[in-house]
PDB file of N, CA and C in Angstrom:
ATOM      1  N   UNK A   1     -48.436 -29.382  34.970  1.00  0.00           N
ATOM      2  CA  UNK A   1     -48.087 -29.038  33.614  1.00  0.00           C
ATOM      3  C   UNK A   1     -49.234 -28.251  32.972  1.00  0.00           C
ATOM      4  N   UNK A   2     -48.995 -27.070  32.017  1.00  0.00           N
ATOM      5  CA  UNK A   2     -50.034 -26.128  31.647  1.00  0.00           C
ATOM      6  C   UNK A   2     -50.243 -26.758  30.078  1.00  0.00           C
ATOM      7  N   UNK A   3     -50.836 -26.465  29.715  1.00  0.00           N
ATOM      8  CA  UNK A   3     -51.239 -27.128  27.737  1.00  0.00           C
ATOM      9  C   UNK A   3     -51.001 -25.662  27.662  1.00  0.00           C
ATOM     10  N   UNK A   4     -50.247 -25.666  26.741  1.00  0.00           N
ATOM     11  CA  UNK A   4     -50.084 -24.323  25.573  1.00  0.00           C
ATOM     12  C   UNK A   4     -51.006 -24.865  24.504  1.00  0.00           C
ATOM     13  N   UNK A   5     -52.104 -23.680  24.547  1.00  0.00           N
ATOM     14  CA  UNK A   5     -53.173 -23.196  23.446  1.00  0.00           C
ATOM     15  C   UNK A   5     -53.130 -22.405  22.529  1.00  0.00           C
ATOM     16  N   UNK A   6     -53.554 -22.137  21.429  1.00  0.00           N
ATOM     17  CA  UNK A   6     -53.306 -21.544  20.481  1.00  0.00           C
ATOM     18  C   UNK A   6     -54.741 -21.367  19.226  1.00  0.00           C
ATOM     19  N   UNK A   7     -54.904 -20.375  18.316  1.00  0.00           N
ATOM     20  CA  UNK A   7     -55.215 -20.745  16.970  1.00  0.00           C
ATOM     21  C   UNK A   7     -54.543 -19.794  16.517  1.00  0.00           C
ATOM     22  N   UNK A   8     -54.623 -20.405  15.152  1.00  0.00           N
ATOM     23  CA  UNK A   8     -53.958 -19.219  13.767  1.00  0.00           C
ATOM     24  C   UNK A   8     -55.280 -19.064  12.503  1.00  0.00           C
ATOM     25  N   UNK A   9     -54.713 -18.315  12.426  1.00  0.00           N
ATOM     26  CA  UNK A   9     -55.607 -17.477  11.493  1.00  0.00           C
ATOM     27  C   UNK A   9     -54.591 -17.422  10.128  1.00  0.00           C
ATOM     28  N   UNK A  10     -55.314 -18.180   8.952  1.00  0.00           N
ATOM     29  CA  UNK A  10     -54.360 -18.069   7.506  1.00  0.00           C
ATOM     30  C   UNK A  10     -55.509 -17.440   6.571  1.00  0.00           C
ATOM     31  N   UNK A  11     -55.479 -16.039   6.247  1.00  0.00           N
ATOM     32  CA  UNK A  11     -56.110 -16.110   5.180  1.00  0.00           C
ATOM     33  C   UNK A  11     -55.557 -16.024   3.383  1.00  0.00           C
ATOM     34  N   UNK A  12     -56.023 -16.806   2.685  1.00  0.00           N
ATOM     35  CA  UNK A  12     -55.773 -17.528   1.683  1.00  0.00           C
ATOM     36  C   UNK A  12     -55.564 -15.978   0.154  1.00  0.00           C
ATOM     37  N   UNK A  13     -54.570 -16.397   0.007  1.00  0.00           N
ATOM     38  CA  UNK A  13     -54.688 -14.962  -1.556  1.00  0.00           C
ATOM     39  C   UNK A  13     -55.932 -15.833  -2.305  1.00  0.00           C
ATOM     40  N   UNK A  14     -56.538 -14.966  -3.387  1.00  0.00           N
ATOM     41  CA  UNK A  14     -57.970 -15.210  -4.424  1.00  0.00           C
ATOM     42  C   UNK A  14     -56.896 -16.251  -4.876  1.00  0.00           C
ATOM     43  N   UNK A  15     -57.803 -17.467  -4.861  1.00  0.00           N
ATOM     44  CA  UNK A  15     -57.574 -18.900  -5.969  1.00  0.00           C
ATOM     45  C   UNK A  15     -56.634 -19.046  -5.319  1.00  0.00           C
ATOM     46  N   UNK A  16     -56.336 -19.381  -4.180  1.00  0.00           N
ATOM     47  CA  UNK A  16     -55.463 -20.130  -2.905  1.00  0.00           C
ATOM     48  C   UNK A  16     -55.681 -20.848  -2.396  1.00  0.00           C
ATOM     49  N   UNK A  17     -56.995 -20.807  -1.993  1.00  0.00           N
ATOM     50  CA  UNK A  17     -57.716 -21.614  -0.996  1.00  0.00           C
ATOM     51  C   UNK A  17     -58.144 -23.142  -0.942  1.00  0.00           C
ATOM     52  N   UNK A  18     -58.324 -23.412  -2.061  1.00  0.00           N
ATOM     53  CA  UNK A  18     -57.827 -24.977  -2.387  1.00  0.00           C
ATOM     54  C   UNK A  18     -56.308 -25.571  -2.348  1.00  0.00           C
ATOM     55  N   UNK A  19     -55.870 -24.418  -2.484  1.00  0.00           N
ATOM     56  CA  UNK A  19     -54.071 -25.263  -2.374  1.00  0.00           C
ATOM     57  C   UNK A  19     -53.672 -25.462  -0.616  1.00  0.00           C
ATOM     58  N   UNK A  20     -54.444 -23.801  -0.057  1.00  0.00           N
ATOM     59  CA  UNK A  20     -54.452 -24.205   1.456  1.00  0.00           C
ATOM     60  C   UNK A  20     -54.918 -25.141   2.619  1.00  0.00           C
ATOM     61  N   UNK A  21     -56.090 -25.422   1.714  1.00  0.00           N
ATOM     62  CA  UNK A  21     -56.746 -26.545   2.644  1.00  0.00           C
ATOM     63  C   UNK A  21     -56.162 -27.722   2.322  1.00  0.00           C
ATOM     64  N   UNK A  22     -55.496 -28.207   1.271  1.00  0.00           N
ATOM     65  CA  UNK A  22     -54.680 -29.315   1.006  1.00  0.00           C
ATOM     66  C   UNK A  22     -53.364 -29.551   2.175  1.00  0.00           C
ATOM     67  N   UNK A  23     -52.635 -28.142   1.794  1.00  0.00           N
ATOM     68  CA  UNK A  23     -51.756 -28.112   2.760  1.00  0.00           C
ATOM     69  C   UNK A  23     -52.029 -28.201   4.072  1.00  0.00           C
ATOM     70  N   UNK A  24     -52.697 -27.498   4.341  1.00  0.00           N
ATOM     71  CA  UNK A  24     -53.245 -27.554   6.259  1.00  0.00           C
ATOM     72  C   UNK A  24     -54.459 -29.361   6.689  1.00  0.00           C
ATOM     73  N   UNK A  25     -53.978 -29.705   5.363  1.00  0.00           N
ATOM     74  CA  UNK A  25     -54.737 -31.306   5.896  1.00  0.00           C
ATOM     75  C   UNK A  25     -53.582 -32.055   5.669  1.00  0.00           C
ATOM     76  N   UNK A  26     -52.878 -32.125   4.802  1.00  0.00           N
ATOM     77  CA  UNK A  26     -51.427 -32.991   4.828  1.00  0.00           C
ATOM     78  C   UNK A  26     -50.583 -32.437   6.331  1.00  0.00           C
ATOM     79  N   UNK A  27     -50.843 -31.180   6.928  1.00  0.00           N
ATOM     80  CA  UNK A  27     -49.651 -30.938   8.318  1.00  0.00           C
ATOM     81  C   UNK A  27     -50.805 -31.158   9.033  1.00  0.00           C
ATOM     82  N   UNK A  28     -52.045 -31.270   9.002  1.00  0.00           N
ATOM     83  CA  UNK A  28     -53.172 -32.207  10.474  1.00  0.00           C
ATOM     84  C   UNK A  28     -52.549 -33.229  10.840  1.00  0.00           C
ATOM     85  N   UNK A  29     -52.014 -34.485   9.751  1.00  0.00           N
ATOM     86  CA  UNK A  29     -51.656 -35.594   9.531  1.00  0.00           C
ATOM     87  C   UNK A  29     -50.059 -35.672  10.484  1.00  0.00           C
ATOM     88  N   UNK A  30     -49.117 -34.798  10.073  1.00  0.00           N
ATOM     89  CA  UNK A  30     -48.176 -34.766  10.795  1.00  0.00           C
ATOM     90  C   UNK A  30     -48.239 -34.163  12.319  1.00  0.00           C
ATOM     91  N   UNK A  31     -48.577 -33.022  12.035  1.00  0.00           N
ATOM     92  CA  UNK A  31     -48.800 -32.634  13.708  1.00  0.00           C
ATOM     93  C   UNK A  31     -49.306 -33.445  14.718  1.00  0.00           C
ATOM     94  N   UNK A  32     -50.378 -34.302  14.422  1.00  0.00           N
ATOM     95  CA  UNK A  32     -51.275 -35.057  15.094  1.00  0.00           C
ATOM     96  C   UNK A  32     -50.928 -36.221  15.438  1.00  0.00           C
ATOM     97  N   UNK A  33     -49.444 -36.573  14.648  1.00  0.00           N
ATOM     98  CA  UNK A  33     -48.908 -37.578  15.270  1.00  0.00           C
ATOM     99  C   UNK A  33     -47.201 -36.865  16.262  1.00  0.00           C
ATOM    100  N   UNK A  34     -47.360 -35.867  16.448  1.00  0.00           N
ATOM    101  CA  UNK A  34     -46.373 -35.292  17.137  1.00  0.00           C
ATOM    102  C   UNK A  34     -46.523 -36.151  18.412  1.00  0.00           C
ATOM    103  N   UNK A  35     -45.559 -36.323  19.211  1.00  0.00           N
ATOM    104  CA  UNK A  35     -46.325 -36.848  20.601  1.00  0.00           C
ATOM    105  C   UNK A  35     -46.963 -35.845  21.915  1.00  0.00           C
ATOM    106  N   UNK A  36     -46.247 -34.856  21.758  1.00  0.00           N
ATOM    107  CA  UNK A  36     -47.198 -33.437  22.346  1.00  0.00           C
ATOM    108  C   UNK A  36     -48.473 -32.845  22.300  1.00  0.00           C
ATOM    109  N   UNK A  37     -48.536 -33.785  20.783  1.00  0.00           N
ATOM    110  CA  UNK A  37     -49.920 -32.866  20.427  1.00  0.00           C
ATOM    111  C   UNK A  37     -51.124 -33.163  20.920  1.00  0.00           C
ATOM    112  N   UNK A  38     -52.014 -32.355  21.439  1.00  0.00           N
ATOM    113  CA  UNK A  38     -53.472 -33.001  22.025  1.00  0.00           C
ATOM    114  C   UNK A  38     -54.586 -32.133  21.050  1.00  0.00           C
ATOM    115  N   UNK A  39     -54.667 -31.381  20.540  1.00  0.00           N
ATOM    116  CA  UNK A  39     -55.452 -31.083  19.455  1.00  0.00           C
ATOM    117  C   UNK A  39     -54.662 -29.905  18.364  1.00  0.00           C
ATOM    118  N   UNK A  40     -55.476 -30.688  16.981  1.00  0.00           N
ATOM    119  CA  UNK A  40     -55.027 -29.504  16.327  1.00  0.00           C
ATOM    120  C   UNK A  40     -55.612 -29.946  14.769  1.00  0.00           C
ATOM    121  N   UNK A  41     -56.744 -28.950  15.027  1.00  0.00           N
ATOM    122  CA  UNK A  41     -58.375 -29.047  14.039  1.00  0.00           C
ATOM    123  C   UNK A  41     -58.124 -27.690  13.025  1.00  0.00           C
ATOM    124  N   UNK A  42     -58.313 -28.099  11.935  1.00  0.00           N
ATOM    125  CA  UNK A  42     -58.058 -26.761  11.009  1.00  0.00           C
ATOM    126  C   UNK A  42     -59.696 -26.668  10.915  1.00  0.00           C
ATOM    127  N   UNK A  43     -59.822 -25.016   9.793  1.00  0.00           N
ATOM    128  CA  UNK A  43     -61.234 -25.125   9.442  1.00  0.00           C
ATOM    129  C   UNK A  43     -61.127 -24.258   8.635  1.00  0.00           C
ATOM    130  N   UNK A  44     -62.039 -24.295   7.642  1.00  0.00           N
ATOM    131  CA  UNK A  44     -62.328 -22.917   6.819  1.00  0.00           C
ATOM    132  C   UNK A  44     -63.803 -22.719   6.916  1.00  0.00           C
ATOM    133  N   UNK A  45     -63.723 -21.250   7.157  1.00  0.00           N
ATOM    134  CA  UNK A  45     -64.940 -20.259   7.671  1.00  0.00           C
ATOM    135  C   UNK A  45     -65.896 -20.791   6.381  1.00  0.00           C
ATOM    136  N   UNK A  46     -67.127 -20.607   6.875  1.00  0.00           N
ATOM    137  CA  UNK A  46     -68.610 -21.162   5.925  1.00  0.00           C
ATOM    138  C   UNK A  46     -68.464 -19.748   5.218  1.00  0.00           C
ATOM    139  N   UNK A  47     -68.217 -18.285   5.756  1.00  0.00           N
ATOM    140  CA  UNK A  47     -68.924 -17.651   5.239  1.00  0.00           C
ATOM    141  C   UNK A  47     -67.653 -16.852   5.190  1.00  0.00           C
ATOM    142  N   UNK A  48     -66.566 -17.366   4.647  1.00  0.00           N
ATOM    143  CA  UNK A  48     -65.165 -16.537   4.099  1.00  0.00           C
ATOM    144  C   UNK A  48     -64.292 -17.598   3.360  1.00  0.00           C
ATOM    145  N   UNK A  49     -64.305 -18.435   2.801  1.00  0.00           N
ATOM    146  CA  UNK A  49     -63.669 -19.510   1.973  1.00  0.00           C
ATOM    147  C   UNK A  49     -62.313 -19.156   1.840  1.00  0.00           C
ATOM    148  N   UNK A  50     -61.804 -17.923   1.870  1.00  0.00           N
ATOM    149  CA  UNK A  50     -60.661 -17.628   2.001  1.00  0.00           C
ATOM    150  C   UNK A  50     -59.773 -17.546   3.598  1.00  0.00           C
ATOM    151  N   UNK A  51     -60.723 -17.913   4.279  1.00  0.00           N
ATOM    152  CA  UNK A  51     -60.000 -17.469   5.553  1.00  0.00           C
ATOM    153  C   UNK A  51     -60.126 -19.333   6.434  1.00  0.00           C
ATOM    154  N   UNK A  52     -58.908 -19.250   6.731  1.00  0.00           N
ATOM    155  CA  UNK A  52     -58.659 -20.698   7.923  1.00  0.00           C
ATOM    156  C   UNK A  52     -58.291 -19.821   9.589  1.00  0.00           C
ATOM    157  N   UNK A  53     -59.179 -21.185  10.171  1.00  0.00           N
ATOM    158  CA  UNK A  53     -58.871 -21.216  11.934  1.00  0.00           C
ATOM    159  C   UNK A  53     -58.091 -22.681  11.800  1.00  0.00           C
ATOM    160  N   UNK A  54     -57.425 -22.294  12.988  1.00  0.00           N
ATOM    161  CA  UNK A  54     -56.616 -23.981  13.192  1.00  0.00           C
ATOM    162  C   UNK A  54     -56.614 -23.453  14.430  1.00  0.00           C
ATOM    163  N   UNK A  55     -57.352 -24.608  15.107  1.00  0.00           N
ATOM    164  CA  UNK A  55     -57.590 -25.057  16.907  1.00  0.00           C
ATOM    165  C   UNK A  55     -56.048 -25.799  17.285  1.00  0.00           C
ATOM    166  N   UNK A  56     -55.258 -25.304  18.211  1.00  0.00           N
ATOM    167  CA  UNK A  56     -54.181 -26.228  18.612  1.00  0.00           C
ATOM    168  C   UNK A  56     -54.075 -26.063  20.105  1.00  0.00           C
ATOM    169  N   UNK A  57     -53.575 -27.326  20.470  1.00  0.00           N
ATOM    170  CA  UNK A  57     -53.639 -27.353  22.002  1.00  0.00           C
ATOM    171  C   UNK A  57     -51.907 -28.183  22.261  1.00  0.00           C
ATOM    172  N   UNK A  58     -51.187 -28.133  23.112  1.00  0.00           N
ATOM    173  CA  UNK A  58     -50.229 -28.884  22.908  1.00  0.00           C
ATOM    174  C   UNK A  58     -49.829 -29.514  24.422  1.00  0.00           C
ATOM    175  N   UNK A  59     -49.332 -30.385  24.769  1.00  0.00           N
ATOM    176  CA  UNK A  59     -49.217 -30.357  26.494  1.00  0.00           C
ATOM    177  C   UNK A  59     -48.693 -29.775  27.320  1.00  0.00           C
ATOM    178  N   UNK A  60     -47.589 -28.931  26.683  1.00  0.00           N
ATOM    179  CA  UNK A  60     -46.889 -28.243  27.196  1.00  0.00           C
ATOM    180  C   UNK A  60     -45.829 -27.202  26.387  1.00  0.00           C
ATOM    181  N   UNK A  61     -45.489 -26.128  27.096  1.00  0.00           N
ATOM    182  CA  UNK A  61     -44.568 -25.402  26.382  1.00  0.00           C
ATOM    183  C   UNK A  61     -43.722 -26.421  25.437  1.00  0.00           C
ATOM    184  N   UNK A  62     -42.869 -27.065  26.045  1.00  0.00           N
ATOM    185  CA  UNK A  62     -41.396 -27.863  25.148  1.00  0.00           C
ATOM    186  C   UNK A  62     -42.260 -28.532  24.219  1.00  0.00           C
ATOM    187  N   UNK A  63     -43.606 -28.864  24.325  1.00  0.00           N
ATOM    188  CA  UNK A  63     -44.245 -29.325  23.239  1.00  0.00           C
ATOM    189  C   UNK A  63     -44.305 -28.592  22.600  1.00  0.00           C
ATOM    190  N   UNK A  64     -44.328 -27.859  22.712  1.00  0.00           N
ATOM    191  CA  UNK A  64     -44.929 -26.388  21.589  1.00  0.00           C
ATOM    192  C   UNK A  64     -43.826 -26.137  21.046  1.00  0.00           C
ATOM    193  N   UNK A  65     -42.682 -26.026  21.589  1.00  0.00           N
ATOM    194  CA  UNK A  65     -41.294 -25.713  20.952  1.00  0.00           C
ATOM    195  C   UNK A  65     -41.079 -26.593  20.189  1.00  0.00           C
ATOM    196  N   UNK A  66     -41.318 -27.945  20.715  1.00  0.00           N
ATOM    197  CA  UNK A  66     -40.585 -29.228  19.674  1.00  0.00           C
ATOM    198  C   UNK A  66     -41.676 -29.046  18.681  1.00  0.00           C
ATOM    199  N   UNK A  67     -42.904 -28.809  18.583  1.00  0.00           N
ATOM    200  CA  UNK A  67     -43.419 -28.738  17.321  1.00  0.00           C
ATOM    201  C   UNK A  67     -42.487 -27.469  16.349  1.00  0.00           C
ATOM    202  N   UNK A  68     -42.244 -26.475  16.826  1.00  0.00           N
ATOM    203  CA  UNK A  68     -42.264 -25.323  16.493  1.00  0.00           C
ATOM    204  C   UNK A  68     -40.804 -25.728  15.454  1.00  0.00           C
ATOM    205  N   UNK A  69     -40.577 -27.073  16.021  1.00  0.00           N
ATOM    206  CA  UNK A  69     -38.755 -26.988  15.363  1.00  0.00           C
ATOM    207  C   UNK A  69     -38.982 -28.663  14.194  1.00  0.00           C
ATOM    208  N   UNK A  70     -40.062 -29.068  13.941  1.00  0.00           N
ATOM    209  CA  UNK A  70     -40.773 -29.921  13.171  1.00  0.00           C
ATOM    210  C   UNK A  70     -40.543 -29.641  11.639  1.00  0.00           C
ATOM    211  N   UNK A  71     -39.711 -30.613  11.340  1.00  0.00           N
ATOM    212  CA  UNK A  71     -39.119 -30.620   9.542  1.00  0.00           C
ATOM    213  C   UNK A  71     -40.868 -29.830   9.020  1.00  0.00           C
ATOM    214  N   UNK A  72     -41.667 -30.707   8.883  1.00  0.00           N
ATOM    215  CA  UNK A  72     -42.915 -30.777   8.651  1.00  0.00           C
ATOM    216  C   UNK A  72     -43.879 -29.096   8.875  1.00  0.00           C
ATOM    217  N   UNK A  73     -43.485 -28.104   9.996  1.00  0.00           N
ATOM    218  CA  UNK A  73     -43.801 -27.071  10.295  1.00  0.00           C
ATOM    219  C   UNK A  73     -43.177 -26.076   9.335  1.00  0.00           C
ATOM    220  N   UNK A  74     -41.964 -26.322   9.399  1.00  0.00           N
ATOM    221  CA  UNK A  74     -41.038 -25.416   8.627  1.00  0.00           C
ATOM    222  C   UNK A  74     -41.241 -25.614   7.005  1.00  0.00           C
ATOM    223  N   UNK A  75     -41.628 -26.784   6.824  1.00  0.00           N
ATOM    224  CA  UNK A  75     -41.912 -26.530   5.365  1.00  0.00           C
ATOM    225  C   UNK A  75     -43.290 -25.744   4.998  1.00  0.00           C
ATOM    226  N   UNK A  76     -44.257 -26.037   5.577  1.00  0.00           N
ATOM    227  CA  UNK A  76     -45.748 -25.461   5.707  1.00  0.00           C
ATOM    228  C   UNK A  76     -45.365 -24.215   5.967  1.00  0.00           C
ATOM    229  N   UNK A  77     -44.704 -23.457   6.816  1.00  0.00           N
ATOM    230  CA  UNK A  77     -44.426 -22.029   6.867  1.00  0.00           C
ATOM    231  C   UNK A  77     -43.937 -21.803   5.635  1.00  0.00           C
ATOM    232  N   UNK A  78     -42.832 -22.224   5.471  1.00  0.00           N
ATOM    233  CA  UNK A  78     -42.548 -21.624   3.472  1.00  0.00           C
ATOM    234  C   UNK A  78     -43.261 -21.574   2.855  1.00  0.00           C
ATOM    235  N   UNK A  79     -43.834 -22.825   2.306  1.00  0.00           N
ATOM    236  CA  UNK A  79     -44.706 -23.108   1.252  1.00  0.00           C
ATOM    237  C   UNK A  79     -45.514 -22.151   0.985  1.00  0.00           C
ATOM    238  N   UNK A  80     -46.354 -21.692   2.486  1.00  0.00           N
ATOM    239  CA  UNK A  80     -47.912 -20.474   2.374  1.00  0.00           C
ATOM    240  C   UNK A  80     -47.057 -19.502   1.915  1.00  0.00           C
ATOM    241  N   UNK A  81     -45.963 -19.023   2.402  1.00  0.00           N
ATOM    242  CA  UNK A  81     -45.514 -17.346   2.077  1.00  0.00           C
ATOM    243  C   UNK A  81     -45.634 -16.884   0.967  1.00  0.00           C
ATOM    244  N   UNK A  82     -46.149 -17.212  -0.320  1.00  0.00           N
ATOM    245  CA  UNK A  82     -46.518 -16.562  -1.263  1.00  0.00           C
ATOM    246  C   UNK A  82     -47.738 -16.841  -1.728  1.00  0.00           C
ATOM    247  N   UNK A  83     -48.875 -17.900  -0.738  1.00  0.00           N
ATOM    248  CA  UNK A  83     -50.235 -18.346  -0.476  1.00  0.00           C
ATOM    249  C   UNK A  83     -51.019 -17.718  -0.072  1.00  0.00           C
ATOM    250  N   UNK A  84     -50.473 -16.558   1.323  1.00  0.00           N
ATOM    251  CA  UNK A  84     -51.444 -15.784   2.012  1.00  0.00           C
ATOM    252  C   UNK A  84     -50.998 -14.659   2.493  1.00  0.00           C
ATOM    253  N   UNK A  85     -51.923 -13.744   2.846  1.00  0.00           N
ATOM    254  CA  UNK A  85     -51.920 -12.572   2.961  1.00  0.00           C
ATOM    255  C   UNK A  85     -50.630 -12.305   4.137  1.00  0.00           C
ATOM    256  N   UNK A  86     -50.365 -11.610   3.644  1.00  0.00           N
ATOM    257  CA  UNK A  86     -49.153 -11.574   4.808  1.00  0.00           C
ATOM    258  C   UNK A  86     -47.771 -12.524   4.708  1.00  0.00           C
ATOM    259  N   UNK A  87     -47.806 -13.126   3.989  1.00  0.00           N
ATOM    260  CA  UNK A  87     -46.527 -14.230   4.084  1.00  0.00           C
ATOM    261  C   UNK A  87     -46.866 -15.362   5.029  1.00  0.00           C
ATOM    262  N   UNK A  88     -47.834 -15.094   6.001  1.00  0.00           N
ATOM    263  CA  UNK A  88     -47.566 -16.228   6.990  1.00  0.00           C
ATOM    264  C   UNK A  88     -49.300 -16.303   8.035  1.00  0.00           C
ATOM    265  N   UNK A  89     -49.037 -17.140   8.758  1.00  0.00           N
ATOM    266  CA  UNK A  89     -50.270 -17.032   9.541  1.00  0.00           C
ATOM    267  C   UNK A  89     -50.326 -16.944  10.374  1.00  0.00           C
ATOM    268  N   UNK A  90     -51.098 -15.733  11.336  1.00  0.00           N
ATOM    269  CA  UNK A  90     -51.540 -15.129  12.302  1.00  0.00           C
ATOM    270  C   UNK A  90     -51.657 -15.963  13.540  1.00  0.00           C
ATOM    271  N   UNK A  91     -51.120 -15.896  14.692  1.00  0.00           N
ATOM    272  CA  UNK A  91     -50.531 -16.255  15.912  1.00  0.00           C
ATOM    273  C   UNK A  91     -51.117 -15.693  16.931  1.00  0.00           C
ATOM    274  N   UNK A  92     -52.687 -16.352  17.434  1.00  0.00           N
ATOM    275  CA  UNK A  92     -53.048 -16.046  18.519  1.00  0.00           C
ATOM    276  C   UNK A  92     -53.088 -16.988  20.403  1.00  0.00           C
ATOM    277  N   UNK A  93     -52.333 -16.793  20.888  1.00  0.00           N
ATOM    278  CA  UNK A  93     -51.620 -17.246  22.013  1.00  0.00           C
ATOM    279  C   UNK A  93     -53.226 -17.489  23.071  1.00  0.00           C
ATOM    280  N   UNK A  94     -53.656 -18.199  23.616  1.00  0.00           N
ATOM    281  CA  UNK A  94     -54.642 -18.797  24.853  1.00  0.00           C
ATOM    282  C   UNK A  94     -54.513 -19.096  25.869  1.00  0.00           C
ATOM    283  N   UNK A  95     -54.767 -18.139  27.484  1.00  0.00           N
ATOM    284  CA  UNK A  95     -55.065 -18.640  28.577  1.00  0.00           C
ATOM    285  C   UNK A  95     -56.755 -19.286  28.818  1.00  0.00           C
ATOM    286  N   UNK A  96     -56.426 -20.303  29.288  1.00  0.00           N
ATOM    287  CA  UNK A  96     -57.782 -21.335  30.203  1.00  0.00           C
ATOM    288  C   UNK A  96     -58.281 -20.351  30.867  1.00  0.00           C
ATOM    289  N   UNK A  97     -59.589 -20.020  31.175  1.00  0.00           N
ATOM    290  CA  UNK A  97     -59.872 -19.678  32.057  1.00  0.00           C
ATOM    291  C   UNK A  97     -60.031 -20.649  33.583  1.00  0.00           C
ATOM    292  N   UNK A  98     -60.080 -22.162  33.654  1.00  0.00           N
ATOM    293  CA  UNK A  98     -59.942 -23.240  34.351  1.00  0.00           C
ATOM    294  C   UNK A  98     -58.815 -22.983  35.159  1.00  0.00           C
ATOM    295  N   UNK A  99     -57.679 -22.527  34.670  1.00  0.00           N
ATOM    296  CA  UNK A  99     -56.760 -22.618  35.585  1.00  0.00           C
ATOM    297  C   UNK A  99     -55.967 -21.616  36.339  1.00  0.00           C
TER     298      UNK A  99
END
């Protein structure tokens, strides 16, 4: 079985960024009890307050899907779309080099 890896990248509209880090710590809470989930660490940059990383690791594809279809996901995708730049947050996909 392969872990599907991931981070996203959210950066926050001016005077967002407190509403985002709220939000992306209330869906730590849910995701983290997904049963797929094996990591998934948010952060906001020291030296961009507007900009979030979120570390995610999942065990597997169908994990990744069943998150992807998570009451809890789908609301966090709405919610930001008028939070951050872009409507939404940036989707960068990870091969291991390990394997």
């Amino acid at each position: 079985m392969v872990q599907k890896s991931l981070y996203a990248v959210i950066t926050a509209l001016p005077g967002k960024e407190g509403e985002i880090a709220r939000l992306l710590n209330e869906l730590a809470v849910n995701v983290r009890a997904e049963p797929g989930c094996v990591r998934f660490e948010p952060y906001q940059l020291s030296e961009n307050p507007l900009q979030f990383h979120i570390e995610e690791t999942y065990k597997d594809e169908g994990a990744f899907q069943a998150h992807m279809a998570t009451k809890h996901g789908k609301i966090f995708n709405k919610t930001i779309k008028d939070l951050v730049e872009g409507g939404a947050s940036k989707v960068i996909f990870l091969q291991s080099l390990e394997h």
